[in-house]
N, C-alpha and C. Protein backbone atom coordinates (compact mmCIF):
# COMPACT_ATOMS: atom_id res chain seq x y z
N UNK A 1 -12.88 -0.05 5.74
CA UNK A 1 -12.01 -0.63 4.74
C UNK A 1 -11.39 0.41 3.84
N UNK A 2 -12.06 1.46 3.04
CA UNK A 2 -11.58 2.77 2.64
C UNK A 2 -10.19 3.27 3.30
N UNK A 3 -10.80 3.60 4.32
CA UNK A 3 -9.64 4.36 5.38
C UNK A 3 -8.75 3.60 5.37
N UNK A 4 -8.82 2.50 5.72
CA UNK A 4 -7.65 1.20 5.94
C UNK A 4 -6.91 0.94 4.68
N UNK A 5 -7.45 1.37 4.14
CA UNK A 5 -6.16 0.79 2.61
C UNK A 5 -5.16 2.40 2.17
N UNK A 6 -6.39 3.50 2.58
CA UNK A 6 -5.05 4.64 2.01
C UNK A 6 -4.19 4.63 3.80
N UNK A 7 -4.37 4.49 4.35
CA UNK A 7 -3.50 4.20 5.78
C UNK A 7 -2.54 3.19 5.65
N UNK A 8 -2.61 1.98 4.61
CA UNK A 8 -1.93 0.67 4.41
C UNK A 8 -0.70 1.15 3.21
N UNK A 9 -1.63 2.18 2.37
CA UNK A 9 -0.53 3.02 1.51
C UNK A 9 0.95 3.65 2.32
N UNK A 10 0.47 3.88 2.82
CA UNK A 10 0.95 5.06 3.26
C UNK A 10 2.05 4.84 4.78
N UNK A 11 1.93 3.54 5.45
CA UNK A 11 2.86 2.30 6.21
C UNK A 11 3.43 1.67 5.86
N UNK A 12 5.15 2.06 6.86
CA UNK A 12 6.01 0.84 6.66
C UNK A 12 5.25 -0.55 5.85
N UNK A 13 6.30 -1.12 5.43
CA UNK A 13 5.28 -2.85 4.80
C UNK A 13 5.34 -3.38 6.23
N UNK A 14 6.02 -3.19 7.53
CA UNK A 14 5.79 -4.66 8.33
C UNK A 14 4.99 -3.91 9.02
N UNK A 15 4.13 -2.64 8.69
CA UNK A 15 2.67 -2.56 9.67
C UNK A 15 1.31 -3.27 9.54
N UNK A 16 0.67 -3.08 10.38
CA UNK A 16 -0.18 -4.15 10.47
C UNK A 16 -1.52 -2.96 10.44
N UNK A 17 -2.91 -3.42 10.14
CA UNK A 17 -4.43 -2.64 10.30
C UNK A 17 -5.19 -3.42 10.40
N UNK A 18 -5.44 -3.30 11.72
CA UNK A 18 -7.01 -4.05 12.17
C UNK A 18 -8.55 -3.26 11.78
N UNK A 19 -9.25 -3.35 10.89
CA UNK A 19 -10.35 -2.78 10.83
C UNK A 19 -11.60 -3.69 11.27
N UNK A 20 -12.09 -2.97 12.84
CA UNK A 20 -13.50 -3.78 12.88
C UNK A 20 -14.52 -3.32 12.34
N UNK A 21 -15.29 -4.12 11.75
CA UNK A 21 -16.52 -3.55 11.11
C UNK A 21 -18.06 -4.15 11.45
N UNK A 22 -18.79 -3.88 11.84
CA UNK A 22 -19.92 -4.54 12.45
C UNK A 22 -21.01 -5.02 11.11
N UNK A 23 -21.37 -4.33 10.25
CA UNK A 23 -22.02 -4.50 9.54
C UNK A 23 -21.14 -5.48 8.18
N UNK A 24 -22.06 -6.79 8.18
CA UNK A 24 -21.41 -7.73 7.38
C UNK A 24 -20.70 -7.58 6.43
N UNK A 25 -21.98 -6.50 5.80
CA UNK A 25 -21.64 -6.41 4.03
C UNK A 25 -21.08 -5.43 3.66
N UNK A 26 -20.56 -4.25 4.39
CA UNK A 26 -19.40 -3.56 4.94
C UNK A 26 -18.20 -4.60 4.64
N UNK A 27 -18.34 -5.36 5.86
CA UNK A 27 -17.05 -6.18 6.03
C UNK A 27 -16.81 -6.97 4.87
N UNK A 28 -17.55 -7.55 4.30
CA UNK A 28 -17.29 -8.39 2.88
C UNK A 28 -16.41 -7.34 1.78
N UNK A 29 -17.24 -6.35 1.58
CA UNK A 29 -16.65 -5.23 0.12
C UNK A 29 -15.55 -4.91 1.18
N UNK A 30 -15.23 -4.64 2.07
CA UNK A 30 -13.59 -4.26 2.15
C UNK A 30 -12.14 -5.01 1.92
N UNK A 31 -13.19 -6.46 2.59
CA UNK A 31 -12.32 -7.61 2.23
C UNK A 31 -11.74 -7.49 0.55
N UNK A 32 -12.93 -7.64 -0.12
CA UNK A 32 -12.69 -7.53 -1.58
C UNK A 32 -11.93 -6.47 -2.12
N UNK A 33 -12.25 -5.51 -1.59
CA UNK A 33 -10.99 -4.20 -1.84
C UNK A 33 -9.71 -4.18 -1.61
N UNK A 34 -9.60 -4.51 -0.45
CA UNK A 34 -8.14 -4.62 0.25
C UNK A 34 -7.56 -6.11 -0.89
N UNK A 35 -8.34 -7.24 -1.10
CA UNK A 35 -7.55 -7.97 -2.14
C UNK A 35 -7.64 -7.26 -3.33
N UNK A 36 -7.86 -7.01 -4.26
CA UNK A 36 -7.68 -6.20 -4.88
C UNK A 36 -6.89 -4.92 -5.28
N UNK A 37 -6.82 -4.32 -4.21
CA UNK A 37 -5.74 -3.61 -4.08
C UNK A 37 -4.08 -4.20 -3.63
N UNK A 38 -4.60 -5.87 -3.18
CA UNK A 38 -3.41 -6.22 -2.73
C UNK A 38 -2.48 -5.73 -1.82
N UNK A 39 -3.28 -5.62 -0.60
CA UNK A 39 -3.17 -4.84 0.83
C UNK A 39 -3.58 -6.31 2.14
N UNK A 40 -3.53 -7.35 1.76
CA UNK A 40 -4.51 -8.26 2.55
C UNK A 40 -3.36 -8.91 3.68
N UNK A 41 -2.37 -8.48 3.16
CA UNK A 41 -1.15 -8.53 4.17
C UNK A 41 -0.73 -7.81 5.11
N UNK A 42 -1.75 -6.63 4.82
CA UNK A 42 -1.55 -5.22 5.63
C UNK A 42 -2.78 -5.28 6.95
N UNK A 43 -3.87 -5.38 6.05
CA UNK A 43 -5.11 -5.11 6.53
C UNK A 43 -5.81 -6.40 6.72
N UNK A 44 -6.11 -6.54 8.45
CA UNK A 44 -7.10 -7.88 8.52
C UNK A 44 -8.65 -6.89 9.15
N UNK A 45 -9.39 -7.56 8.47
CA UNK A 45 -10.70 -6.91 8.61
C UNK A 45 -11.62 -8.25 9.52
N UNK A 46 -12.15 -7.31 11.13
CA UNK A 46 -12.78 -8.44 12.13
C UNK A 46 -14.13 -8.01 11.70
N UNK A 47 -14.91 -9.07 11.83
CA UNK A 47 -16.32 -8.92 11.66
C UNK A 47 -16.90 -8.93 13.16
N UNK A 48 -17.41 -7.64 13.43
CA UNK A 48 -18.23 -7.79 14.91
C UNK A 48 -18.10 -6.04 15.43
N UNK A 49 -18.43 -6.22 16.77
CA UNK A 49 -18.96 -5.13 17.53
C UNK A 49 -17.61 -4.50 18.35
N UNK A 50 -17.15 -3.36 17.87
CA UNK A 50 -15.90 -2.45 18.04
C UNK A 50 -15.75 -2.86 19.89
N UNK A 51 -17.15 -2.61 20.82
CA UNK A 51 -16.94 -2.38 21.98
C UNK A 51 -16.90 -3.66 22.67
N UNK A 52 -17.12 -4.59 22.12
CA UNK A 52 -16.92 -5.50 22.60
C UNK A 52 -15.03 -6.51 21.70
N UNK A 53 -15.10 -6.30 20.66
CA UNK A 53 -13.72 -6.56 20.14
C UNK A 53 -12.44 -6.20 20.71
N UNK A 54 -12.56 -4.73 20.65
CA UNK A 54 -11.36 -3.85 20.96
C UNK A 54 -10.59 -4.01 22.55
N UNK A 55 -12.02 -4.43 23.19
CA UNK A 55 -11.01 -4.96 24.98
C UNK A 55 -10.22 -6.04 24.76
N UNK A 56 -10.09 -6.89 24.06
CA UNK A 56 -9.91 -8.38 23.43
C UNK A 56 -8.23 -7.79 22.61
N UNK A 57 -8.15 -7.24 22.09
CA UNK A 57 -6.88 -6.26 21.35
C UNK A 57 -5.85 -5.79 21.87
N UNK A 58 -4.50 -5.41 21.64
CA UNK A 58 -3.31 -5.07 22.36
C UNK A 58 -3.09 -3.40 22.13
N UNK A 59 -2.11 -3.15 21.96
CA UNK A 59 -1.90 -1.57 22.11
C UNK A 59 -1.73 -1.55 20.53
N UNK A 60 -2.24 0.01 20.20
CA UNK A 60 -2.16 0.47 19.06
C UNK A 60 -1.17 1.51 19.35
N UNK A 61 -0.37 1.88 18.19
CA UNK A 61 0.23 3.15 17.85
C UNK A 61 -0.79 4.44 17.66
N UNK A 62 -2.00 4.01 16.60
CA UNK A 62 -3.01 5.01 16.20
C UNK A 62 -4.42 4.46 16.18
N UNK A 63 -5.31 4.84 16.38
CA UNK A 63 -6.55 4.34 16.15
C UNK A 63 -7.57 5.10 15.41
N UNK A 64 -8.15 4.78 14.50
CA UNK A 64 -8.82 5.78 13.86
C UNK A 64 -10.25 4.98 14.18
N UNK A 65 -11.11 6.12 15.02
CA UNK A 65 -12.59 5.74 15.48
C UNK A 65 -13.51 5.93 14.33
N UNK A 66 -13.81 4.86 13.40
CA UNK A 66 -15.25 5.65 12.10
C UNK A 66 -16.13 4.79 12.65
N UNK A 67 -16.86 4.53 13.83
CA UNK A 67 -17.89 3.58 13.78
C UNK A 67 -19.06 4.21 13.36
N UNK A 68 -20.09 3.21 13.11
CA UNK A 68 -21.43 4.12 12.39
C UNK A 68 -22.29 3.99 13.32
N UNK A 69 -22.28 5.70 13.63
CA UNK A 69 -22.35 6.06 14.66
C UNK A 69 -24.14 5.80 15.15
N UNK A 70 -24.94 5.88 14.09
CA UNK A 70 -26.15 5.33 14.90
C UNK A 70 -26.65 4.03 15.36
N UNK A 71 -25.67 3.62 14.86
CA UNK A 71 -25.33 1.66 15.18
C UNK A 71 -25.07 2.18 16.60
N UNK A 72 -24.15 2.35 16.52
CA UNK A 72 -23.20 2.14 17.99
C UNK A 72 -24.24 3.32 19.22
N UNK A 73 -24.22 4.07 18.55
CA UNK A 73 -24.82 5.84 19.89
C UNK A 73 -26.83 5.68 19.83
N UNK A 74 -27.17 4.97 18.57
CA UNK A 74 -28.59 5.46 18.67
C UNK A 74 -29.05 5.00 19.49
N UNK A 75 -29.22 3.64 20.66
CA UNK A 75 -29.76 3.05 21.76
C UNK A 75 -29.04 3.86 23.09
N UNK A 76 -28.08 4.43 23.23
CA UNK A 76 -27.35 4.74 24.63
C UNK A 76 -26.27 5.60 24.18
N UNK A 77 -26.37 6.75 24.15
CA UNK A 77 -25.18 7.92 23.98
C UNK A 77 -23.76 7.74 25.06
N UNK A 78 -24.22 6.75 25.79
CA UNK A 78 -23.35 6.78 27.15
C UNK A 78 -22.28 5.69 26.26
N UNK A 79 -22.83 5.12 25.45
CA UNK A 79 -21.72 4.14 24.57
C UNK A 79 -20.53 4.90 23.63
N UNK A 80 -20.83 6.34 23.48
CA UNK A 80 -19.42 7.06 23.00
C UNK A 80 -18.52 6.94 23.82
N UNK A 81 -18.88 7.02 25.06
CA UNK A 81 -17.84 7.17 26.33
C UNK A 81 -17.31 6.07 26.54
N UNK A 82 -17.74 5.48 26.41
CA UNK A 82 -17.37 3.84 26.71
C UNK A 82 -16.10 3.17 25.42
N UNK A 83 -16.82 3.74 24.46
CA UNK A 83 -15.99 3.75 23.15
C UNK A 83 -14.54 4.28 23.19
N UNK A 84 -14.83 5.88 23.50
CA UNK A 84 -13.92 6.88 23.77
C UNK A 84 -12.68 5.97 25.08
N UNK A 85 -13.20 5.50 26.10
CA UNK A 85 -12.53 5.41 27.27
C UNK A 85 -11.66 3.72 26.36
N UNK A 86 -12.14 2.64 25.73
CA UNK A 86 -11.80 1.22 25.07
C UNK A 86 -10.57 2.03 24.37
N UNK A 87 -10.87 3.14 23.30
CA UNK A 87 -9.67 3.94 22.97
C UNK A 87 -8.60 4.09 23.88
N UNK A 88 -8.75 4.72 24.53
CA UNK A 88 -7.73 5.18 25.14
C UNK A 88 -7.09 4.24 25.93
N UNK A 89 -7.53 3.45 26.31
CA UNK A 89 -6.93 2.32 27.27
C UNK A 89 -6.18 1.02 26.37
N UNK A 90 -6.29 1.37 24.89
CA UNK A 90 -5.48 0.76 23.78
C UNK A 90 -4.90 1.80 23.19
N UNK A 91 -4.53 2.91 23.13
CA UNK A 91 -3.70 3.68 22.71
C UNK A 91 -2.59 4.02 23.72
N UNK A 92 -1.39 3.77 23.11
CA UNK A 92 0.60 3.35 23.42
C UNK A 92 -0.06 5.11 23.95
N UNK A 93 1.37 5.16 24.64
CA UNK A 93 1.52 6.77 25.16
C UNK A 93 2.21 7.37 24.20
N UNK A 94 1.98 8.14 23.26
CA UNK A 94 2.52 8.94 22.52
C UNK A 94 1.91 8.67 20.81
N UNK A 95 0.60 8.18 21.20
CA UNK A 95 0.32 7.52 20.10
C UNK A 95 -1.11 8.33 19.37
N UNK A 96 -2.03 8.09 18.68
CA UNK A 96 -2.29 8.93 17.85
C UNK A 96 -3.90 8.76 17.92
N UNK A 97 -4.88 9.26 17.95
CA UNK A 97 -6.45 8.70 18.10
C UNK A 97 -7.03 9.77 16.81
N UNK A 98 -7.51 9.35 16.40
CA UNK A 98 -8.12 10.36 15.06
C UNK A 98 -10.14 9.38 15.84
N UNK A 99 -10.84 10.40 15.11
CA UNK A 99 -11.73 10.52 15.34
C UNK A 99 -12.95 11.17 14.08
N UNK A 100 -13.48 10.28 13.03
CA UNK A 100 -14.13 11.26 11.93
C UNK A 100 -15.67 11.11 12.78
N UNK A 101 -16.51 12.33 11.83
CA UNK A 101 -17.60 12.72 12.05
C UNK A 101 -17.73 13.85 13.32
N UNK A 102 -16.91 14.21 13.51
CA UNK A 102 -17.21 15.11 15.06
C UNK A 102 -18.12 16.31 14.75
N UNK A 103 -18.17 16.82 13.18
CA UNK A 103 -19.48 17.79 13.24
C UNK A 103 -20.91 16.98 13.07
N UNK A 104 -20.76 15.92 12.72
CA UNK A 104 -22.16 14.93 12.57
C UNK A 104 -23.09 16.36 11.67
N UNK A 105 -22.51 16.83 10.77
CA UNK A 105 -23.40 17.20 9.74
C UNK A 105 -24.16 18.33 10.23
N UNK A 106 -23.40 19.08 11.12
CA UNK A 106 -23.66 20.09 11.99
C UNK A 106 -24.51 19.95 13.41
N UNK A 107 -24.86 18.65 13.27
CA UNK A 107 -26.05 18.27 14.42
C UNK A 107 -25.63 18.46 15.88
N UNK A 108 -24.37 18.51 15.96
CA UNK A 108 -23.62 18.51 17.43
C UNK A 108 -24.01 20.13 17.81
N UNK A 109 -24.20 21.19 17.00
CA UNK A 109 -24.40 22.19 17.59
C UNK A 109 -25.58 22.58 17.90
N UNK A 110 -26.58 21.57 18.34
CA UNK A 110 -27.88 21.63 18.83
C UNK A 110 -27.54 21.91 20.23
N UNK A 111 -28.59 22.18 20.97
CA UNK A 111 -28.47 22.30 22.63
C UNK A 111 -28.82 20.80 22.92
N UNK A 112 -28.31 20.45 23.80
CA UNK A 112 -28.54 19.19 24.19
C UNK A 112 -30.39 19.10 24.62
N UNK A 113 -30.71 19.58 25.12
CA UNK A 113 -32.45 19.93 25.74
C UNK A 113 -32.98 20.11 24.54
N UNK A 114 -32.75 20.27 23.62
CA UNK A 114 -33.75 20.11 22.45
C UNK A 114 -34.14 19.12 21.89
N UNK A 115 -34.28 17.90 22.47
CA UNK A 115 -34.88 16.26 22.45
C UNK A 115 -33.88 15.90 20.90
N UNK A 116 -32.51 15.95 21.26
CA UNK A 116 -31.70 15.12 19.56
C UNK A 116 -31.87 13.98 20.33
N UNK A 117 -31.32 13.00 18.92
CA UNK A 117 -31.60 11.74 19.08
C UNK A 117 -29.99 11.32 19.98
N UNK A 118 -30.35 10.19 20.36
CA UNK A 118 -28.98 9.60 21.12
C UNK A 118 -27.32 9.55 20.25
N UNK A 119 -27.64 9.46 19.17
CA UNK A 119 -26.56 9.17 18.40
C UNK A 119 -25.90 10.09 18.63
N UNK A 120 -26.86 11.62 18.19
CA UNK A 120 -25.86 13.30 18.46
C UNK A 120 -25.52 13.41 19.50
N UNK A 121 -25.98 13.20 20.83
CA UNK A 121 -25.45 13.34 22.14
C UNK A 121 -24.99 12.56 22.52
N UNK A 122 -24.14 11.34 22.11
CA UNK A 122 -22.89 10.60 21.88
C UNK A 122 -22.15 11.41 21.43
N UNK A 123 -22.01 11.94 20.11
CA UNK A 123 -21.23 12.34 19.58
C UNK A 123 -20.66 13.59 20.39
N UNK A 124 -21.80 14.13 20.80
CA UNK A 124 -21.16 15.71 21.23
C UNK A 124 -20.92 15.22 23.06
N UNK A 125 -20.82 14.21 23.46
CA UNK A 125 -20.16 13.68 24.89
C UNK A 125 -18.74 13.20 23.88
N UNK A 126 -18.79 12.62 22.84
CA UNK A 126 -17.68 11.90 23.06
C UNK A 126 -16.48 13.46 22.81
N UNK A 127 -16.88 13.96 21.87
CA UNK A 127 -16.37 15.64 21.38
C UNK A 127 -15.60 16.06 22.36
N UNK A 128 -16.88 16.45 23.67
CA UNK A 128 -16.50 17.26 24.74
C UNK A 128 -15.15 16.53 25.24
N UNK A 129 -15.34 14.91 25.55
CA UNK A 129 -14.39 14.40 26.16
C UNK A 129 -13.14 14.32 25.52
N UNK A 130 -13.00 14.38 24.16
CA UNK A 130 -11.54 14.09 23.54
C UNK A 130 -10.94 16.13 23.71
N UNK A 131 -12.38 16.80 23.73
CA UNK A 131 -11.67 18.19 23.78
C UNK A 131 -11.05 18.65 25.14
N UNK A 132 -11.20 17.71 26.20
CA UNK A 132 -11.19 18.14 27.74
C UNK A 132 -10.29 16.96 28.22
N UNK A 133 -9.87 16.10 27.61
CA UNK A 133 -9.14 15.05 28.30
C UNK A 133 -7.49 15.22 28.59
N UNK A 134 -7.04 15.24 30.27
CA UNK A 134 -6.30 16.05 30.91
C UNK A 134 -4.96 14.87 29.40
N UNK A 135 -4.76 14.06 28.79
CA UNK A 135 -4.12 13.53 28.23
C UNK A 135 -3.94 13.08 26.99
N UNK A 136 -4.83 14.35 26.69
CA UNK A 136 -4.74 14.42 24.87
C UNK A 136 -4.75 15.81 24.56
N UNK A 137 -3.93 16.19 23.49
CA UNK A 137 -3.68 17.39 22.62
C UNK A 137 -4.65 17.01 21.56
N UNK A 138 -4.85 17.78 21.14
CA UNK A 138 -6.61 17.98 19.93
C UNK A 138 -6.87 18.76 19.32
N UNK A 139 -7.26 18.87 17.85
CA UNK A 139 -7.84 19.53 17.59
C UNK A 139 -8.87 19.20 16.02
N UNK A 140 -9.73 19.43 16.08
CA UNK A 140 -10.40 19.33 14.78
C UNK A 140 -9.88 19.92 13.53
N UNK A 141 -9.81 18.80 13.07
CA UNK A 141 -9.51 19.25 11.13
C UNK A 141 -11.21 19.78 10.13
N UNK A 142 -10.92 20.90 10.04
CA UNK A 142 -12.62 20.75 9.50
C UNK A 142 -12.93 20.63 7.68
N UNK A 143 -12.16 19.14 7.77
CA UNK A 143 -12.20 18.46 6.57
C UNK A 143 -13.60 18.06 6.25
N UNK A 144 -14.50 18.01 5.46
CA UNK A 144 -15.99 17.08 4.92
C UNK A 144 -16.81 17.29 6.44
N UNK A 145 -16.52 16.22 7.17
CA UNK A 145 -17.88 15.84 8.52
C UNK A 145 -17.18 16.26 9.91
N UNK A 146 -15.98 16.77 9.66
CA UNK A 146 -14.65 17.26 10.97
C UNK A 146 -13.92 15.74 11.46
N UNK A 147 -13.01 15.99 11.32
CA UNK A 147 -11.73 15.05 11.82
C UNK A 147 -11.04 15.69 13.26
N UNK A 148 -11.61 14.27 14.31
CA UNK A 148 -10.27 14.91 15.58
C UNK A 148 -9.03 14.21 15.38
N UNK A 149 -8.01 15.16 15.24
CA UNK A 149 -6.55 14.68 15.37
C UNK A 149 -6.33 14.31 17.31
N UNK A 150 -5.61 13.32 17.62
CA UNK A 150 -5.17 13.77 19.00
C UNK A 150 -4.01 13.05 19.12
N UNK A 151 -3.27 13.86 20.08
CA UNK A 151 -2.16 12.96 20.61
C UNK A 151 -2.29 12.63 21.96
N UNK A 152 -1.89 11.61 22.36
CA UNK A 152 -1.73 11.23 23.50
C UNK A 152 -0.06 11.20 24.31
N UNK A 153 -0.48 12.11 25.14
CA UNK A 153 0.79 12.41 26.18
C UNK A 153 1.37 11.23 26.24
N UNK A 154 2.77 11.34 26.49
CA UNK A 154 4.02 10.70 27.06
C UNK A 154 3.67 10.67 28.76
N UNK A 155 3.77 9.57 29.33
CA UNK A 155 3.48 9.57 31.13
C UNK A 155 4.99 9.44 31.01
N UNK A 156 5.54 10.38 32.04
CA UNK A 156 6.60 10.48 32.45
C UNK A 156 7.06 9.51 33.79
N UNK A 157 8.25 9.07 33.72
CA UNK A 157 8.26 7.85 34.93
C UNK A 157 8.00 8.48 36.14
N UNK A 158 7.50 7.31 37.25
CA UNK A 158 7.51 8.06 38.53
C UNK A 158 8.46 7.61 39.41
């Protein structure tokens, strides 16, 4: 909800912001913010689970990934990828994927074999993949927790 209102600033008025949020009471105080700020025209806030929502959703221009990340990565790290891949298959071609937390508080620069918990080795699969993906330009902003900027290529007709 944070993110979503200086993003709502900062858009045409006829754009639109979907923020899913899994955790209720999350989702309640944003609601309340966004009225308050008088953004509720901008910003509709879904209550529920990003990986299961977001297949359900149409194409975005930009997507900004903040899920909390031991919600989502601490049972199955293989769920960044899954996350990562729901992204991309809703992001327009030429469109924009931001990504916060990618230093996870430096934890990503563990060796993977040093028993981290699932959440970090989500994070540092999903990392690798936005840094290696033949259809995104990237790079980390190393703002607070690291921000990935990316763009997503133009497919040229065939």
């Amino acid at each position: 909800g944070y993110s979503a209102l200086w993003m709502a600033r900062a858009l045409p008025e006829d754009s639109k912001i979907i923020s899913i949020e899994i955790d209720p009471q999350r989702a309640q105080l944003a609601e309340e913010f966004i009225e308050k700020a008088g953004y509720q025209h901008k910003i509709k806030v879904i209550l529920g689970d990003a990986l299961e929502i977001l297949p359900t959703l149409g194409q975005f221009d930009l997507i900004f990934q903040d899920v909390i990340k031991h919600v989502y990565f601490g049972s199955d790290s293989k769920l960044a990828l899954k996350l990562f891949d729901h992204c991309m298959d809703h992001l327009v071609d030429g469109g924009t994927l931001l990504g916060d937390n990618a230093f996870c508080m430096g934890e990503v620069l563990h060796n993977q074999s040093n028993g981290i918990p699932a959440q970090i080795r989500g994070i540092q699969a999903y990392n690798k993949q936005v840094a290696t993906h033949p259809d995104l330009s990237s790079v980390i902003i190393p703002v607070r927790d690291g921000l990935w900027v990316s763009h997503k290529h133009k497919r040229s007709a065939a």
